[in-house]
C-alpha atoms as a PDB file:
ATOM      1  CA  UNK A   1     -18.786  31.211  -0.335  1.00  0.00           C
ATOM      2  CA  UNK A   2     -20.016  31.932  -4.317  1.00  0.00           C
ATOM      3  CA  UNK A   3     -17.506  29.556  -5.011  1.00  0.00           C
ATOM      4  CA  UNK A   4     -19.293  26.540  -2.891  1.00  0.00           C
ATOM      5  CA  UNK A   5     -23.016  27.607  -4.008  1.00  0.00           C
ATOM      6  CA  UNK A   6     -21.303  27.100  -7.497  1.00  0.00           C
ATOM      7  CA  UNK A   7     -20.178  24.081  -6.682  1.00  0.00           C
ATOM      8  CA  UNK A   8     -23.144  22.500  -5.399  1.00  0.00           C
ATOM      9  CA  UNK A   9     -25.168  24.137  -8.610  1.00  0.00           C
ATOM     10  CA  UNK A  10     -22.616  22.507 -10.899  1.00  0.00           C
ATOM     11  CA  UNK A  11     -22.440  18.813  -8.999  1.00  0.00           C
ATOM     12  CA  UNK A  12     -26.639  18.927  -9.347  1.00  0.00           C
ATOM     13  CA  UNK A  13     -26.444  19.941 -12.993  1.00  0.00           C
ATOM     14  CA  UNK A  14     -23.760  17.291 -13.650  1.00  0.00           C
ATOM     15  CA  UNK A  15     -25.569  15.392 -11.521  1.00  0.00           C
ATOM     16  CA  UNK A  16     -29.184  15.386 -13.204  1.00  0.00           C
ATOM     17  CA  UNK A  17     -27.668  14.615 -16.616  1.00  0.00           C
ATOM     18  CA  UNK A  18     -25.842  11.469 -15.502  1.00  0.00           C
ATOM     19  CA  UNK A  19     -29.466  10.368 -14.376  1.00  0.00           C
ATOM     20  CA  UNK A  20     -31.506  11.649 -17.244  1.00  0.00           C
ATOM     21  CA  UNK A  21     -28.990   9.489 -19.617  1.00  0.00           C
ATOM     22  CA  UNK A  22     -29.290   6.093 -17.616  1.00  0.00           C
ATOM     23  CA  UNK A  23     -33.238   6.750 -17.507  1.00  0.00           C
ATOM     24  CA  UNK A  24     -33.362   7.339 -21.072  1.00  0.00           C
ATOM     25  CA  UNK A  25     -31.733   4.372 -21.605  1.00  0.00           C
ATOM     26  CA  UNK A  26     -33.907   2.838 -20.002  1.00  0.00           C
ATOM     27  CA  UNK A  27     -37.027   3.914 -21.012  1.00  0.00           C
ATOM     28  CA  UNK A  28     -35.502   3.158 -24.664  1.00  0.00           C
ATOM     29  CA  UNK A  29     -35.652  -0.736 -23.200  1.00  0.00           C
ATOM     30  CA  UNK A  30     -38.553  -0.312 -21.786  1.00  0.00           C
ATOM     31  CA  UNK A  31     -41.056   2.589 -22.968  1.00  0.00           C
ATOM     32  CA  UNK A  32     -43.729   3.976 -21.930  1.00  0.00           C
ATOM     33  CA  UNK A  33     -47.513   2.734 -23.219  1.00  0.00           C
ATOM     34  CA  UNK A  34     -48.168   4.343 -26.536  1.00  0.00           C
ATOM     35  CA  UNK A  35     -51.431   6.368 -24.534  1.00  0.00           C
ATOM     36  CA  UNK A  36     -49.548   7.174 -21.702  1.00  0.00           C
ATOM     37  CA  UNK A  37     -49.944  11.095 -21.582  1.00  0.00           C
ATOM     38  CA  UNK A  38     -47.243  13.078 -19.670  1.00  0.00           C
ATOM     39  CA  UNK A  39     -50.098  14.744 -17.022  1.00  0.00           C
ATOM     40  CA  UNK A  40     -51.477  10.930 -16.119  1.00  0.00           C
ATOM     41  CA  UNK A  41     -49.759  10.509 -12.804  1.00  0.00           C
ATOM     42  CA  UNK A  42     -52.051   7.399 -12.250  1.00  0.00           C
ATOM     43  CA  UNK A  43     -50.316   6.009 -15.508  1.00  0.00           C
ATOM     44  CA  UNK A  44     -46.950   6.851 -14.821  1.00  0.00           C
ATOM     45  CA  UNK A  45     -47.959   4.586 -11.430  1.00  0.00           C
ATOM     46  CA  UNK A  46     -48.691   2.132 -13.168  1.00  0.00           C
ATOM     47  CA  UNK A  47     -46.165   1.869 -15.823  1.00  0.00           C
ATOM     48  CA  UNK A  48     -43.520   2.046 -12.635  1.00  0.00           C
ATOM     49  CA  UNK A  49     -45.571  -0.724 -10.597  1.00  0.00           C
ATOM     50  CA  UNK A  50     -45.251  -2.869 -14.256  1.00  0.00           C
ATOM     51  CA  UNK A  51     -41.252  -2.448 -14.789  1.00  0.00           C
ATOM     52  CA  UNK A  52     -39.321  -5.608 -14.518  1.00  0.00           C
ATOM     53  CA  UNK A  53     -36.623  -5.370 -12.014  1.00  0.00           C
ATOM     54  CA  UNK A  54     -34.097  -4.265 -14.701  1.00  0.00           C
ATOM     55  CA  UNK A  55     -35.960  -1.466 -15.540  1.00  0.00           C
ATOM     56  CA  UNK A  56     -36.230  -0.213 -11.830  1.00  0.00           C
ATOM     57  CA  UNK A  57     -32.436  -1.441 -11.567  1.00  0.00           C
ATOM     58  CA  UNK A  58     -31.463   1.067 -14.370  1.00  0.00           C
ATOM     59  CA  UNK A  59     -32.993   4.303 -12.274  1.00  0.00           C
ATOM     60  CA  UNK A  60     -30.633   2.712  -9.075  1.00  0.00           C
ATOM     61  CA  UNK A  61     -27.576   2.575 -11.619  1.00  0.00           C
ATOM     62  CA  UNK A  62     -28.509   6.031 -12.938  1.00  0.00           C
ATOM     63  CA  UNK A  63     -28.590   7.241  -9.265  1.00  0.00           C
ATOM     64  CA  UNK A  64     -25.067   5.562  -8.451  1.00  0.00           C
ATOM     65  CA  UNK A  65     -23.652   7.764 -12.031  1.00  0.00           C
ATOM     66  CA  UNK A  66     -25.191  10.639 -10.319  1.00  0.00           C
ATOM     67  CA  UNK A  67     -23.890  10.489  -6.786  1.00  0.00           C
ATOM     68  CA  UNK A  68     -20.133   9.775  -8.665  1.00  0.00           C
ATOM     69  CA  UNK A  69     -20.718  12.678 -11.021  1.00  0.00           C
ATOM     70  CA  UNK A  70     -22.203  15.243  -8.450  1.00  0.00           C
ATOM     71  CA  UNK A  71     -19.262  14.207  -5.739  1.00  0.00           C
ATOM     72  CA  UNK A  72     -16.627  14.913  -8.721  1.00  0.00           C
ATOM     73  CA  UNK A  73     -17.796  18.022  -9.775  1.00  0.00           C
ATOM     74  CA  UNK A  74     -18.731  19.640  -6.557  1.00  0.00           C
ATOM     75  CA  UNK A  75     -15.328  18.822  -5.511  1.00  0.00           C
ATOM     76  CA  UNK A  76     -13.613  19.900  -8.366  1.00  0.00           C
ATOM     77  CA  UNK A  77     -15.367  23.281  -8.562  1.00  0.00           C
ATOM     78  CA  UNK A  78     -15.020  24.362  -4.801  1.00  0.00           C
ATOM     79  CA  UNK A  79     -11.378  23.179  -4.655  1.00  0.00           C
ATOM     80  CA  UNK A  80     -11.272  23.209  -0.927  1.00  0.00           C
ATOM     81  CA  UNK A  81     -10.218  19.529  -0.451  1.00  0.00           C
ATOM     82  CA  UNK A  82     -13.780  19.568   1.698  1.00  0.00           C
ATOM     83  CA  UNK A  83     -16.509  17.169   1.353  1.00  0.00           C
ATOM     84  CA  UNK A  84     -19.521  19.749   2.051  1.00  0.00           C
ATOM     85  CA  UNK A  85     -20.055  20.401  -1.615  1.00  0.00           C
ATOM     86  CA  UNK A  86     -20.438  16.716  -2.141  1.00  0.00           C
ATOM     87  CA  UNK A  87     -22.290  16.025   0.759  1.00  0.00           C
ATOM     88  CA  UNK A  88     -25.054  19.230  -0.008  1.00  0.00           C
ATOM     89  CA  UNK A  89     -25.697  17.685  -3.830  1.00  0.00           C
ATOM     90  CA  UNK A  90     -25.978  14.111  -2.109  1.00  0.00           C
ATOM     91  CA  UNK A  91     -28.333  15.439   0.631  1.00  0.00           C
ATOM     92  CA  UNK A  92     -30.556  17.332  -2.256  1.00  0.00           C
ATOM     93  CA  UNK A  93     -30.374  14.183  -4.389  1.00  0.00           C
ATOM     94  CA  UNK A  94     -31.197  11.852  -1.438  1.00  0.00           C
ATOM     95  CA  UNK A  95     -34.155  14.516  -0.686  1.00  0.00           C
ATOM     96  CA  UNK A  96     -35.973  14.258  -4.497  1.00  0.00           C
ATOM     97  CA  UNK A  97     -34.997  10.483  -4.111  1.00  0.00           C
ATOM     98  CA  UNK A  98     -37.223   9.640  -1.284  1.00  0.00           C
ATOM     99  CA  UNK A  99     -39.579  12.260  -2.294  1.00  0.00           C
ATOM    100  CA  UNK A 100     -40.175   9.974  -5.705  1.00  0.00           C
ATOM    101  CA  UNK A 101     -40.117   6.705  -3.611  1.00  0.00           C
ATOM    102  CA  UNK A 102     -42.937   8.199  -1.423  1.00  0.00           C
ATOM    103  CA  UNK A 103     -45.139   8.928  -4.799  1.00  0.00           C
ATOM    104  CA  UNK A 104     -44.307   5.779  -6.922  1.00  0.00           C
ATOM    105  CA  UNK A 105     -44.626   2.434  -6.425  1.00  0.00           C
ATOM    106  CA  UNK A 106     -41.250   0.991  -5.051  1.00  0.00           C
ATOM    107  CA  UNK A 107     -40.346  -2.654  -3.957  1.00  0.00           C
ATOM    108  CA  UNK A 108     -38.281  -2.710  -0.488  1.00  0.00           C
ATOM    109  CA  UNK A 109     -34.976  -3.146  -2.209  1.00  0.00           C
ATOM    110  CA  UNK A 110     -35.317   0.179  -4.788  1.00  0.00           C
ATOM    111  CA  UNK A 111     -35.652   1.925  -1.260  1.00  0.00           C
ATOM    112  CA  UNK A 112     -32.611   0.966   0.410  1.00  0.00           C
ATOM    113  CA  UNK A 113     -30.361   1.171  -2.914  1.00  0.00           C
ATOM    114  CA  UNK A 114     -32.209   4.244  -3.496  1.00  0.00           C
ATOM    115  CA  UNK A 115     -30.894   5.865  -0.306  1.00  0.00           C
ATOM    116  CA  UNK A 116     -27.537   4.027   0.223  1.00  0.00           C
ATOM    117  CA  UNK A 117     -26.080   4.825  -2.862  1.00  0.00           C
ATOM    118  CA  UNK A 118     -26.085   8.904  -2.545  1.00  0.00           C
ATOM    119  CA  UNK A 119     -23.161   7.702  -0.381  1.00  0.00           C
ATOM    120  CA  UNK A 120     -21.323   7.885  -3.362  1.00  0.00           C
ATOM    121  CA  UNK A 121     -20.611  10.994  -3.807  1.00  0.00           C
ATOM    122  CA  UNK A 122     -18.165  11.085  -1.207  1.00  0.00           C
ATOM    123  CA  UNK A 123     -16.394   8.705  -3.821  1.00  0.00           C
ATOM    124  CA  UNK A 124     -16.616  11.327  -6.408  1.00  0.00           C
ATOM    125  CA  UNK A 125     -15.667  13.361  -3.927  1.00  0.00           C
ATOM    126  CA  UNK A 126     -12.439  11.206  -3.190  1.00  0.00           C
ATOM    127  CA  UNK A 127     -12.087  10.586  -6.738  1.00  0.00           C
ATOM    128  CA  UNK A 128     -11.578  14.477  -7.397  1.00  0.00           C
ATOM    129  CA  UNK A 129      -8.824  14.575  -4.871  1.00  0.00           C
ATOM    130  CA  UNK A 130      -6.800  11.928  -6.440  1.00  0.00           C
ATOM    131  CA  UNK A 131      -3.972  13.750  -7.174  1.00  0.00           C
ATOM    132  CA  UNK A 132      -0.900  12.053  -9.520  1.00  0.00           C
ATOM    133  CA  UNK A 133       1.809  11.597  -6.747  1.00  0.00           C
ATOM    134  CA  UNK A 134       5.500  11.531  -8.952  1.00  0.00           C
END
């Protein structure tokens, strides 16, 4: 049982950092407004509502490197051969996902690439079971 909670802490670590480095990339191609200040939620709106599709493309990509990452690593680390490790990190993922569609401003399409591609950690999680057959 530690070994699963472990699992699924490890996948969301692994996880986060996947998306924090495709969303720094991005905001490095597309930054913020000079006066944007971190506490202006209104802002942060706005600057979201402004990004070409690229930039809200990036977040989706950043997502999809998540979901792979999180599936691999929660696999890996419960070495059960089950999916539930996978399958918790993609449900908490898919959770803070809509939770940020609700808040920012989100065209139709972020939405349903936003929620389909958490499916992919049962890739990682497939990819993690990929054993070398000799």
């Amino acid at each position: 049982m530690l070994r699963r909670i472990l699992a699924v802490i490890a996948g969301i670590m692994v996880g986060s950092v996947g998306i924090w480095l495709m969303e720094r990339l991005g905001h490095s191609l597309y930054p913020f407004p000079a006066d944007l200040k971190p506490d202006n939620i209104e802002g942060f709106k706005a600057y979201v509502g402004n990004l070409p599709f690229m930039g809200k493309f990036i977040v989706i990509i950043g997502y999809a490197l998540g979901a792979l990452l999180s599936g691999f690593v929660a696999t890996k680390v419960a070495n059960n051969g089950k999916p539930v490790a996978a399958i918790v990190c993609g449900a908490i993922f898919l959770f803070f996902t809509v939770y940020n569609m609700m808040v920012l401003p989100t065209p139709v399409w972020f939405w349903i690439l936003g929620i389909a591609v958490w499916g992919l950690v049962l890739v990682g999680y497939r990819l993690a079971l990929n054993k070398n057959k000799e």
